[in-house]
Protein backbone atom coordinates (compact mmCIF):
# COMPACT_ATOMS: atom_id res chain seq x y z
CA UNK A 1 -16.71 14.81 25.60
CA UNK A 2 -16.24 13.63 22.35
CA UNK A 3 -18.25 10.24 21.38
CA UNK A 4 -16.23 7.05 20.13
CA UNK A 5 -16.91 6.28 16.69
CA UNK A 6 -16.59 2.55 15.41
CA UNK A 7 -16.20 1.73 11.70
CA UNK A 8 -17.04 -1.07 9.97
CA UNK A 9 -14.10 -1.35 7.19
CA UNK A 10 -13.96 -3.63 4.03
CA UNK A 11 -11.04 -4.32 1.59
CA UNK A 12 -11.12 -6.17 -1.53
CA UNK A 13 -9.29 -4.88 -3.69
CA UNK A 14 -6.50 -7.74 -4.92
CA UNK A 15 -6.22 -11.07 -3.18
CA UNK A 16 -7.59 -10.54 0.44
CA UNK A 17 -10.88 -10.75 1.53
CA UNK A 18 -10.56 -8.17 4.88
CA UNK A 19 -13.33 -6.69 7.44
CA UNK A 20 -12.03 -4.74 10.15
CA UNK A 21 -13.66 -2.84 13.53
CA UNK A 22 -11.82 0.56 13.95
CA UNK A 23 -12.61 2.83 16.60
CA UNK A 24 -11.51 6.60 16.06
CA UNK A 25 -9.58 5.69 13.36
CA UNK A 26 -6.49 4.44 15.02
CA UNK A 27 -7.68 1.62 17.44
CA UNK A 28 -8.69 -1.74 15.75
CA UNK A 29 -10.82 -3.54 17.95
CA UNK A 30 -10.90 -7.06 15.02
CA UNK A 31 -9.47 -7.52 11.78
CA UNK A 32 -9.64 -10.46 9.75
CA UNK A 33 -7.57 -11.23 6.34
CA UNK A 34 -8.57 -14.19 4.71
CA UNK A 35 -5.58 -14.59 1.88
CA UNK A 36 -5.52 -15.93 -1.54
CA UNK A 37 -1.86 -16.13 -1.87
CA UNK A 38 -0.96 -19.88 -1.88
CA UNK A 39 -4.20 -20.00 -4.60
CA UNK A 40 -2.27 -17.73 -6.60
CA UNK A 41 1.18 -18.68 -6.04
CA UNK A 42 0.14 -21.50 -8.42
CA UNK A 43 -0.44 -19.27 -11.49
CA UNK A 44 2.74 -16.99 -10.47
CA UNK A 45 0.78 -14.07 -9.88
CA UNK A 46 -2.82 -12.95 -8.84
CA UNK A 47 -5.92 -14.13 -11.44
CA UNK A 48 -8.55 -11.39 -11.36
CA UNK A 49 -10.88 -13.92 -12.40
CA UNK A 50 -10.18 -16.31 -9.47
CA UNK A 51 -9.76 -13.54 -7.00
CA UNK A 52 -12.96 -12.03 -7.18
CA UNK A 53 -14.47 -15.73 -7.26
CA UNK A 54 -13.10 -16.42 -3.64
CA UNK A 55 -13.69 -12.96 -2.34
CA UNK A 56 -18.01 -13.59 -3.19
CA UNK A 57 -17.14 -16.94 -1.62
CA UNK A 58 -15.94 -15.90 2.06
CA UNK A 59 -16.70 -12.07 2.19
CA UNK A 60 -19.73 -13.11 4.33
CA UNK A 61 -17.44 -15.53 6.43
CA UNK A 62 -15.06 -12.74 7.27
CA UNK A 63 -17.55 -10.59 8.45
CA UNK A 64 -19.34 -13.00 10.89
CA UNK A 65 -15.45 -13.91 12.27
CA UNK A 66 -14.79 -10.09 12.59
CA UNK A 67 -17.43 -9.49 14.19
CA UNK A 68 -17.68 -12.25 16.74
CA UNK A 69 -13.70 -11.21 17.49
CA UNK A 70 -15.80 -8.10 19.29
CA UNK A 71 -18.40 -9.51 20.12
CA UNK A 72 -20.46 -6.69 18.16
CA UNK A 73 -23.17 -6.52 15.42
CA UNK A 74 -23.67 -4.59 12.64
CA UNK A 75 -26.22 -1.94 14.19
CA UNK A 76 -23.57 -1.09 17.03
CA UNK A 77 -21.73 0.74 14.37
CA UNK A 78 -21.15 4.34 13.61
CA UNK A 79 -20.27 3.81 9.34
CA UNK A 80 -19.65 0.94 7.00
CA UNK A 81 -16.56 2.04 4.65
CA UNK A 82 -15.25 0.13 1.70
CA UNK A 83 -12.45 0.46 -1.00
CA UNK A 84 -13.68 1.46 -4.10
CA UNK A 85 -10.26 2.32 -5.68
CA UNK A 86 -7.97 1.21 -7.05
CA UNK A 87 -7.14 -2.25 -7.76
CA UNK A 88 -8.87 -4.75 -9.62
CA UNK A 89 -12.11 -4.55 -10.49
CA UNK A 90 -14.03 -7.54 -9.90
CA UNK A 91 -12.61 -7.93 -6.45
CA UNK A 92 -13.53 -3.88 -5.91
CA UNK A 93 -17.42 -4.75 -6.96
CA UNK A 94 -17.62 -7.59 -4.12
CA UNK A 95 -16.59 -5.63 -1.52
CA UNK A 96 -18.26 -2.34 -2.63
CA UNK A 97 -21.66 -4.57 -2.82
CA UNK A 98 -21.43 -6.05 0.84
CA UNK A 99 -20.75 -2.97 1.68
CA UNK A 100 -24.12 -0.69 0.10
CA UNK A 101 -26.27 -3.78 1.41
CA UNK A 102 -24.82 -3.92 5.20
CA UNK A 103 -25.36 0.23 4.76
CA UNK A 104 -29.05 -0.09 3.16
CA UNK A 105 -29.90 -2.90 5.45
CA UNK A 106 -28.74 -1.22 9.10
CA UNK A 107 -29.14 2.57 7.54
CA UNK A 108 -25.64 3.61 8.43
CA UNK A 109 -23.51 5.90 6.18
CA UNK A 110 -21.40 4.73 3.73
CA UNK A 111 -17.38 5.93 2.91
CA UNK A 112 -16.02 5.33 -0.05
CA UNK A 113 -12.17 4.63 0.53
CA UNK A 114 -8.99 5.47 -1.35
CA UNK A 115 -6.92 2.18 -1.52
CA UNK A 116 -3.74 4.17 -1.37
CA UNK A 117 -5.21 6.75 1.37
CA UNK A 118 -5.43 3.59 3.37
CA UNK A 119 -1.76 2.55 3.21
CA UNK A 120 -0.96 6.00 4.40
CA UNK A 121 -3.40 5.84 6.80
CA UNK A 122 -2.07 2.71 8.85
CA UNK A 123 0.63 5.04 10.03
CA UNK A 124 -2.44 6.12 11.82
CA UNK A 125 -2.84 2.88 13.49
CA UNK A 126 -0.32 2.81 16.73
CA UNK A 127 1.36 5.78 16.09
CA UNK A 128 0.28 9.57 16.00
CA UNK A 129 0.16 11.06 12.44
CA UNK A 130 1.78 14.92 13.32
CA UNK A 131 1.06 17.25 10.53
CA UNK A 132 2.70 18.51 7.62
CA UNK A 133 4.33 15.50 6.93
CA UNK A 134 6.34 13.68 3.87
CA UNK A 135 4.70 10.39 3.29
CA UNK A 136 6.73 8.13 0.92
CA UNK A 137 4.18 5.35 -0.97
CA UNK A 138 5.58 2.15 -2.38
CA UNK A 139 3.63 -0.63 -3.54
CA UNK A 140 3.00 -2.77 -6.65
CA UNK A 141 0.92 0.44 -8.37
CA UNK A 142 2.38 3.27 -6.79
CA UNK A 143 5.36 5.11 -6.07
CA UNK A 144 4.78 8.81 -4.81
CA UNK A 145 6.57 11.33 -2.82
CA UNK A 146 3.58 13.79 -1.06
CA UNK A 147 3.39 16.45 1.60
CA UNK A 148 0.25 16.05 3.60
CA UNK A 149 -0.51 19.33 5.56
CA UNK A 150 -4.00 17.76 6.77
CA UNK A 151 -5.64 13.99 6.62
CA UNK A 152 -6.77 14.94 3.25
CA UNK A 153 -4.98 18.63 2.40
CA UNK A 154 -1.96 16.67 0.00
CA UNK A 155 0.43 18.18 -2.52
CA UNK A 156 2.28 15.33 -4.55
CA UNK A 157 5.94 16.11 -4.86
CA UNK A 158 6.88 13.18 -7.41
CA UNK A 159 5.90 10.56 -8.73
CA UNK A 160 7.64 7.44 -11.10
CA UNK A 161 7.51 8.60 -14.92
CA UNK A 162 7.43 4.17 -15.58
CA UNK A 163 6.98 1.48 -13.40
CA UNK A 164 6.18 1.41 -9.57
CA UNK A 165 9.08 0.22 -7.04
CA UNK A 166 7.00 -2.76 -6.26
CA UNK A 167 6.26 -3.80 -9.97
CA UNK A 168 10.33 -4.32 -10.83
CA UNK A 169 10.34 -6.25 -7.62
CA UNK A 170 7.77 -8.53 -8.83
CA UNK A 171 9.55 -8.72 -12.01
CA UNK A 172 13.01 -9.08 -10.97
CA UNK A 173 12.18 -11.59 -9.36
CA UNK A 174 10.66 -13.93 -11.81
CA UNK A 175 13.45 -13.30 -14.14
CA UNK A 176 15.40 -14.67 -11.05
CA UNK A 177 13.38 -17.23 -10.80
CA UNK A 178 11.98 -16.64 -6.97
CA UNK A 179 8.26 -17.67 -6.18
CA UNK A 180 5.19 -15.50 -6.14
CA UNK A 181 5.24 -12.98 -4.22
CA UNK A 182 8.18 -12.15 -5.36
CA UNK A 183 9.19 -8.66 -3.20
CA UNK A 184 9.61 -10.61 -0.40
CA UNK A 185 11.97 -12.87 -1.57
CA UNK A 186 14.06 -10.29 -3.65
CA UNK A 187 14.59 -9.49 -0.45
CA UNK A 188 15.15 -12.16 0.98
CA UNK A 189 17.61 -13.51 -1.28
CA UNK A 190 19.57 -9.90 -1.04
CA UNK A 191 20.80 -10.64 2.63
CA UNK A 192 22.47 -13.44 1.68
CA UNK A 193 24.49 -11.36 -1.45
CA UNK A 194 26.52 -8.30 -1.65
CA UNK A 195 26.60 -5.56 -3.81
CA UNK A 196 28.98 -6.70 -6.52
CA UNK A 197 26.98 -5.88 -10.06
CA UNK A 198 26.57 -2.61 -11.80
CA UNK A 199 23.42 -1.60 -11.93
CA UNK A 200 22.36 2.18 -13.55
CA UNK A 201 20.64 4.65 -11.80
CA UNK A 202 18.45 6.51 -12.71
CA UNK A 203 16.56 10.24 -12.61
CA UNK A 204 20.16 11.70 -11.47
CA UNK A 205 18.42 15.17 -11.91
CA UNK A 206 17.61 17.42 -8.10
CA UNK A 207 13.73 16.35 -8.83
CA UNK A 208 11.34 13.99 -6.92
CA UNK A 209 10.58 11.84 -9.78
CA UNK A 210 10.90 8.34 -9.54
CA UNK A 211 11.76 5.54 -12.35
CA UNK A 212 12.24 2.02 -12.16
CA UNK A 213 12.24 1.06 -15.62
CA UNK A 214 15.72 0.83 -16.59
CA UNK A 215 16.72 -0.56 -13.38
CA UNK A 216 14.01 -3.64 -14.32
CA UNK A 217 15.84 -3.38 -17.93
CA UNK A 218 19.47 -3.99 -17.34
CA UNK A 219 18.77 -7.07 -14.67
CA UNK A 220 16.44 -8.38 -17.50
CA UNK A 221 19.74 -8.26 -19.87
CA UNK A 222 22.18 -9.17 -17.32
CA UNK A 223 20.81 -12.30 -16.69
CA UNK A 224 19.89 -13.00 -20.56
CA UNK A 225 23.52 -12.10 -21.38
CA UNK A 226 25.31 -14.37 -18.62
CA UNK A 227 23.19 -17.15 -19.77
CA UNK A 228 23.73 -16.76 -23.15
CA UNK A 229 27.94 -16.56 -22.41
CA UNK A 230 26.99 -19.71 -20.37
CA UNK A 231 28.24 -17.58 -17.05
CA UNK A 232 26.69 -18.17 -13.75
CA UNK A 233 24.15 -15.51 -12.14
CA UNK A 234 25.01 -14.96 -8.86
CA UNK A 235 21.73 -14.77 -7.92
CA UNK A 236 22.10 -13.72 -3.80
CA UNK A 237 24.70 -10.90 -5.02
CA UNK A 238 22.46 -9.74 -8.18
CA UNK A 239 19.59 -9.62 -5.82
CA UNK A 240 21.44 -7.47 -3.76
CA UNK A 241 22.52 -5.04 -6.13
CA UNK A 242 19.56 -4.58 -7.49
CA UNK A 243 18.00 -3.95 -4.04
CA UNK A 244 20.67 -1.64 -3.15
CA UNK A 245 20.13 0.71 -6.31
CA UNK A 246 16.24 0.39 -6.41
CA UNK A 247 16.14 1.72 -2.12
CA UNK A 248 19.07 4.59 -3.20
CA UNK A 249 16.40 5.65 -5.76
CA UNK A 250 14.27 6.20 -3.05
CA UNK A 251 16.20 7.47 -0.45
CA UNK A 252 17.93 10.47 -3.02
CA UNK A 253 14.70 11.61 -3.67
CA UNK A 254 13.71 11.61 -0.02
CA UNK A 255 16.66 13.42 0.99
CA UNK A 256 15.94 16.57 -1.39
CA UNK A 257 12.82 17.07 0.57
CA UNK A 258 14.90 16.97 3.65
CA UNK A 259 16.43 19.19 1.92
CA UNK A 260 14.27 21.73 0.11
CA UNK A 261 11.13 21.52 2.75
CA UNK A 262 12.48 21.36 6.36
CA UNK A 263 9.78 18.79 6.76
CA UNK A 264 10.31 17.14 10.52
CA UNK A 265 7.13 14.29 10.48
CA UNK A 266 7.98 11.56 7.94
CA UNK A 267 6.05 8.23 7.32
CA UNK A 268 6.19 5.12 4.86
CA UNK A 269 3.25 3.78 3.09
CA UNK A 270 2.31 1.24 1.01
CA UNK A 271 2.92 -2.44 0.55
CA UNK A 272 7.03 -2.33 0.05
CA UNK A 273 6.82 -0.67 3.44
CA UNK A 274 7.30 -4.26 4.49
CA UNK A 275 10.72 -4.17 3.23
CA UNK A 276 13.03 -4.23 6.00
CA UNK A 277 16.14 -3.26 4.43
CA UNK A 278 14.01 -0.45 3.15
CA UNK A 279 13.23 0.45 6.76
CA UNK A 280 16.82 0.81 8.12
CA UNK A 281 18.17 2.64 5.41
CA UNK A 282 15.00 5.46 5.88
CA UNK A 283 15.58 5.65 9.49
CA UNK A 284 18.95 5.87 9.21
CA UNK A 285 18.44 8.67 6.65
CA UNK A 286 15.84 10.58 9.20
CA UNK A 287 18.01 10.59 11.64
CA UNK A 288 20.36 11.91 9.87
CA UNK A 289 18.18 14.82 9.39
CA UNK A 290 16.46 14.58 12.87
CA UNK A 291 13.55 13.69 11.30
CA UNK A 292 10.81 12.13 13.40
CA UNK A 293 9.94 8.54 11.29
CA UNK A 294 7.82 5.86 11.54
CA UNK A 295 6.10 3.14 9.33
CA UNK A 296 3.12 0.61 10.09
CA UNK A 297 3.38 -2.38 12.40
CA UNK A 298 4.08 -5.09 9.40
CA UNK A 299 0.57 -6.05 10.00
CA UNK A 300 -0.89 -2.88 8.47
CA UNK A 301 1.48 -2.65 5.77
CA UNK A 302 -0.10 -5.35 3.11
CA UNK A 303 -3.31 -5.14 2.10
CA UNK A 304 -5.99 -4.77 5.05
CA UNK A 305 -9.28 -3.60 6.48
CA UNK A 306 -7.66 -1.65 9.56
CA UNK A 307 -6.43 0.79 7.42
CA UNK A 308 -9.57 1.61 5.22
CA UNK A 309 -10.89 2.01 8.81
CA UNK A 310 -8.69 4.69 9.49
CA UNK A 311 -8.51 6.26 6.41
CA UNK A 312 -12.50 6.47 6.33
CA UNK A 313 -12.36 8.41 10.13
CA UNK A 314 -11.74 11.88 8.52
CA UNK A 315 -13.70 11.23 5.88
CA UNK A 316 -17.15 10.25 8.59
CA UNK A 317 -15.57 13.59 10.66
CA UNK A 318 -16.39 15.43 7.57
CA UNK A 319 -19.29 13.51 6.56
CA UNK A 320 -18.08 12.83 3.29
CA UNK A 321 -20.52 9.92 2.39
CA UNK A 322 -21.17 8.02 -0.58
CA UNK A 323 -24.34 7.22 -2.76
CA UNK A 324 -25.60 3.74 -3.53
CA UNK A 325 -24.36 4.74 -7.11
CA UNK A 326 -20.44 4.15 -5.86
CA UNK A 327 -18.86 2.10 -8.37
CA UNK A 328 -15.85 0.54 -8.68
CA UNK A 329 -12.91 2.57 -10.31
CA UNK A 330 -9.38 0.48 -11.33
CA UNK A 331 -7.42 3.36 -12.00
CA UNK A 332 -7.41 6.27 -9.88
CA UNK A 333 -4.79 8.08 -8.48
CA UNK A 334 -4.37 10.13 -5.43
CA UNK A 335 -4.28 13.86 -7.25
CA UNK A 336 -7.83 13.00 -9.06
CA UNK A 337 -8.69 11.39 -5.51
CA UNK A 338 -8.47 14.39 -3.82
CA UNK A 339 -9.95 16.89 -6.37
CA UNK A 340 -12.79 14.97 -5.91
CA UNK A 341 -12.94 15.72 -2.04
CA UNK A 342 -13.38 19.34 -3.13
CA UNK A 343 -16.20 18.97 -5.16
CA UNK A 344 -19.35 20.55 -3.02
């Protein structure tokens, strides 16, 4: 009979300080996220500075609460595993620190997570991963189309040539003039508009590249050109054709692989997961193909520990460990990620 196997998780790579218990790498016995956002919400973005400041100032907080939640110590687990890439890299060190002393300290292996393989991973968390799959990533740094045909056995398909899905959102939505964070409340703001501007589109061509770019371009003038004409933005309606377009980007591209691969296992990853407009128009596309979709409990879709937990399971199957030299790495993407898994 196979033993359980409990993993101590730690993510730090933005504006949450997060510890997590995962158990196989799909059952989270206690997570904690400690946020940053209303800190940041002040400065209209994240402050790399400030963030890792408040992440060395509760990291050791949110792992006594995590821990009490069950009612565990350190020594009870199997593997202490930590994101180490990407994201920014003072708020990487903290976490990758408190992680190679909790490993030195209770002599317990040490992971070294994939930021991204975690979002894709949390699709592990209450639901079954079945394999190959298409996995569709959207967040503020990435936008990739990949076929998995094992945890960590990944072709990418496409990626964006510019700027990531969740980067224009951010941006459209200052130029609208919505709080920090501002995805949320693009979308927000879309429900209450209708799709009434013309907005381009673009990467027309039957690839699987993405780009966002001149999407983020023509609100940017649209609104600078209204204002200087001394016409009203229609903000609801301009938030909703931008939404519209941006999620069409998406969904052409995921239709080709429909398409072209035969693929039957689809998930969503990545922060914009959250996105529920996003949501209905993918199911409504995989069931148009009689594709078998699902996307993370909104829980697992930000930033959080659970999912470096799960991510870090096939990894301690494996016994992929890390040395104390791990360092912190801002930019890495999933193709040099995985080269690296096939390094001896």
């Amino acid at each position: 009979m196979k033993r359980d196997v409990v993993i101590l998780a730690i993510e730090t790579s933005c504006d949450e300080t997060s510890m997590a218990l995962v158990k196989n790498g799909n059952e989270v016995l206690a997570m904690t996220v400690l946020s940053q956002m209303d800190t940041h919400a002040d400065f209209g973005g994240v402050v790399p500075e400030i963030a890792s400041r408040m992440h060395t100032e509760n990291i050791t907080m949110v792992l006594s609460e995590t821990l009490a939640k069950a009612n565990m110590d350190v020594s009870q687990v199997d593997a202490i595993a930590v994101t180490y890439s990407p994201g920014l890299l003072g708020s990487l060190l903290v976490g990758i620190e408190c992680a190679k002393v909790l490993s030195m300290v209770y002599d317990k292996p040490l992971i070294a997570v994939n930021h991204t393989m975690g979002h894709i991973f949390a699709n592990q968390i209450e639901n079954e991963m079945v394999y190959p799959l298409l996995a569709l990533i959207v967040s503020g740094g990435h936008t990739d189309l990949v076929m998995m045909k094992s945890p960590y056995d990944i072709d990418i398909l496409g990626s964006t040539v510019d700027d990531s899905i969740g980067e224009v959102y951010d941006k459209v939505a200052r130029v609208l003039g919505l709080k920090y964070p501002g995805g949320p409340n693009v979308e927000k703001l879309a429900r209450e508009g209708t799709f009434s501007y013309n907005l381009p589109k673009a990467m027309k061509e039957p690839n699987y590249q993405f780009s966002f770019s001149g999407l983020k371009s023509a609100v940017i003038n649209l609104v600078h050109n209204e204002e200087q004409r001394g016409h009203e933005v229609r903000l609801a309606d301009l938030a909703n054709s931008f939404q519209t377009v941006a999620v069409d980007e998406l969904l052409r591209k995921v239709e080709l692989a429909f398409q072209n691969t035969g693929v039957k296992e689809m998930i969503l990853a990545g922060g914009v997961s959250a996105n529920r407009y996003l949501r209905e128009k993918m199911e409504e596309l995989a069931n148009k193909y009689q594709v078998h979709f699902h996307v993370p409990a909104f829980q697992y879709c930000t930033d959080n520990a659970a999912m470096i937990g799960a991510a870090a399971y096939p990894l301690y199957l494996k016994k992929k460990f890390a040395s104390y030299d791990l360092n912190a790495q801002s930019n890495f993407d999933i193709k040099a990620y995985i080269e690296t898994l096939k390094e001896p």
